[in-house]
N, C-alpha and C. Protein backbone atom coordinates (compact mmCIF):
# COMPACT_ATOMS: atom_id res chain seq x y z
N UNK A 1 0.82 -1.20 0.00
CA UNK A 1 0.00 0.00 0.00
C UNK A 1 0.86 1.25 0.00
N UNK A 2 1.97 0.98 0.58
CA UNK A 2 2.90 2.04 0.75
C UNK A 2 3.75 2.65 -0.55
N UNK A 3 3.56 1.49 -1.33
CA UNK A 3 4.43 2.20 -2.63
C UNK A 3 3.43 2.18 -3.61
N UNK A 4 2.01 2.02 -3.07
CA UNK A 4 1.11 2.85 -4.72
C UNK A 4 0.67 4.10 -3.78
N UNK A 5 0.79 4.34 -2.62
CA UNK A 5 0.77 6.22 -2.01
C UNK A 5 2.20 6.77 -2.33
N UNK A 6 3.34 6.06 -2.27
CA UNK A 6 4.16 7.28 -2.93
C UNK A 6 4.53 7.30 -4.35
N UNK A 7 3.73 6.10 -5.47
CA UNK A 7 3.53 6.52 -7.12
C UNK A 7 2.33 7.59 -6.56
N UNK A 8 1.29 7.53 -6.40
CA UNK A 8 0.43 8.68 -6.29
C UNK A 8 0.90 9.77 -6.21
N UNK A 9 1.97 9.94 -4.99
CA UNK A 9 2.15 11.23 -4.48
C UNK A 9 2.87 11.72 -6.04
N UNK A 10 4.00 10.80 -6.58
CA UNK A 10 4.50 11.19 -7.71
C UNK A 10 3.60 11.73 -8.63
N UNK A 11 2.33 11.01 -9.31
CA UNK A 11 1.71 11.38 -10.24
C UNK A 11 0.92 13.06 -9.87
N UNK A 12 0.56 12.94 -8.87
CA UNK A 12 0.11 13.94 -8.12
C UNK A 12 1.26 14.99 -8.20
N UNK A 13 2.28 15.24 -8.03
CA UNK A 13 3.44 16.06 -7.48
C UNK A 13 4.00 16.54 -9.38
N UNK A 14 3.33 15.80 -10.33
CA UNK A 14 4.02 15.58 -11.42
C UNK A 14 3.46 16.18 -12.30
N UNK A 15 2.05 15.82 -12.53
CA UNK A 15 1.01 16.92 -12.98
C UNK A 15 0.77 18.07 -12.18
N UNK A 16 1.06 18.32 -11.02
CA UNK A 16 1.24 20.01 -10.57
C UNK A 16 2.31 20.59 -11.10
N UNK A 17 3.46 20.11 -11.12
CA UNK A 17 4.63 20.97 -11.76
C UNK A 17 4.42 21.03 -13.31
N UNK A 18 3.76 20.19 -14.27
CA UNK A 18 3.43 20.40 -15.42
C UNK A 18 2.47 21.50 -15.54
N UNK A 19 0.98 21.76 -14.74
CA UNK A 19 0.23 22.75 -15.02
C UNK A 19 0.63 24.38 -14.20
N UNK A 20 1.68 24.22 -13.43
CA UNK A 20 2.37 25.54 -12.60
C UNK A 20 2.13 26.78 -13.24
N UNK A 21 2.73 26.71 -14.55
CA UNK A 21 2.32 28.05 -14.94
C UNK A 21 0.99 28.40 -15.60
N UNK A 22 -0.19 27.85 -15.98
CA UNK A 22 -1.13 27.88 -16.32
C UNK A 22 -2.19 28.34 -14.88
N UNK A 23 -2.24 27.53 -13.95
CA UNK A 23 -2.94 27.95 -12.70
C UNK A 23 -1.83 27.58 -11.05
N UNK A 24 -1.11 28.74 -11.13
CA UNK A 24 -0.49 28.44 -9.66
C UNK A 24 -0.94 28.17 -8.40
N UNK A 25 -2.19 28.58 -8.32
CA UNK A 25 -3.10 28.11 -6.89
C UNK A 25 -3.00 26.59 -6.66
N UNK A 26 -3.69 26.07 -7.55
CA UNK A 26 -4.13 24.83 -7.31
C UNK A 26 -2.68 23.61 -8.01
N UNK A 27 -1.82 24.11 -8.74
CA UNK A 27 -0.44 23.24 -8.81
C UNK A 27 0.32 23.12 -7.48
N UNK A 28 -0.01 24.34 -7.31
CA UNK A 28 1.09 24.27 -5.82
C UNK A 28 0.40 23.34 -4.55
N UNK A 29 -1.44 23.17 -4.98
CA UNK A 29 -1.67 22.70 -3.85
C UNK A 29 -1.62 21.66 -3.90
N UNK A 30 -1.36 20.76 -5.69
CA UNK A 30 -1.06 19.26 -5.65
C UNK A 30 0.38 19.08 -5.87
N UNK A 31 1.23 19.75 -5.87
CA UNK A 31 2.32 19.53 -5.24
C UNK A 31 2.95 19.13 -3.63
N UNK A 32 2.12 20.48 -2.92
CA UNK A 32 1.98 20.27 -1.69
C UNK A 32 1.39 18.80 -0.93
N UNK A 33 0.27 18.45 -2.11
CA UNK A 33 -0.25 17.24 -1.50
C UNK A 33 0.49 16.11 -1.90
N UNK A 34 1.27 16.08 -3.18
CA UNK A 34 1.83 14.57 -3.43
C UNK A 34 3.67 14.93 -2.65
N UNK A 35 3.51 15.80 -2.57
CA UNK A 35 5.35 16.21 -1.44
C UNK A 35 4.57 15.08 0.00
N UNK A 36 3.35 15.35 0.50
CA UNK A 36 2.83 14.83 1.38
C UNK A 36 2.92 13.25 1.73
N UNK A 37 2.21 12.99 0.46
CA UNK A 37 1.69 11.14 0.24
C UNK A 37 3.28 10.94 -0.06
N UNK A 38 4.32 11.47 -0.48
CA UNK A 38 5.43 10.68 -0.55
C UNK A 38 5.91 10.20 0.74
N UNK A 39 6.27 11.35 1.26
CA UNK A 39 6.96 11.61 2.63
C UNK A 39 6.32 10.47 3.84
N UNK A 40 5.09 10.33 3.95
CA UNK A 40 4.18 9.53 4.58
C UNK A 40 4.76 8.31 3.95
N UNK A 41 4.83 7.84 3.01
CA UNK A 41 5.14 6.93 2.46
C UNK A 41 6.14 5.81 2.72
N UNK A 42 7.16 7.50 2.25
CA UNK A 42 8.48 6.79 2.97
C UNK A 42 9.23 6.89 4.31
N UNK A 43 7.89 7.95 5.32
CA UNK A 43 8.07 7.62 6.71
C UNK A 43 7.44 6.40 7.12
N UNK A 44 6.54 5.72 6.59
CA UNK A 44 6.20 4.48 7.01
C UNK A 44 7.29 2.90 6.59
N UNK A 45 7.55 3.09 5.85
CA UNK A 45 8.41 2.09 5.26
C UNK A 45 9.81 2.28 5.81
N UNK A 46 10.44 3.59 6.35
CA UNK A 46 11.72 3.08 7.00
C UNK A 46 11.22 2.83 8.92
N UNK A 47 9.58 3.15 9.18
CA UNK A 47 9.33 2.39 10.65
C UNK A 47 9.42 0.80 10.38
N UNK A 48 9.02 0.50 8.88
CA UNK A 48 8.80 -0.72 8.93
C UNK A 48 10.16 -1.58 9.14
N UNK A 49 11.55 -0.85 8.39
CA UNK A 49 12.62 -1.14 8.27
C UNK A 49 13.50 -1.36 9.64
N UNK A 50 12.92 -0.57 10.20
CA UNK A 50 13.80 -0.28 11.19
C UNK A 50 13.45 -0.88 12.53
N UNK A 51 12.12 -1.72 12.27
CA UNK A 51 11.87 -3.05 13.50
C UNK A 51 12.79 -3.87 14.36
């Protein structure tokens, strides 16, 4: 589950930096959100690591 939330966060984080200059409000806010789902991502997977 952990590595299709941080492809998400990618796809998410990927199409905001593609539409940035067209509408900056809302790129930045799916940037902000897939910077999120990564990070979560890969804070869960090094708790898992680190058992």
């Amino acid at each position: 589950m952990r590595s299709l939330q941080i492809f998400i966060g990618l796809v998410i984080g990927w199409v905001g930096f593609l539409q940035i200059s067209e509408n900056p409000v809302p790129s930045s806010t799916a940037l902000l959100v897939g910077g999120f789902l990564i990070l979560a991502g890969i804070d869960h997977l090094f708790e898992i690591h680190n058992k």
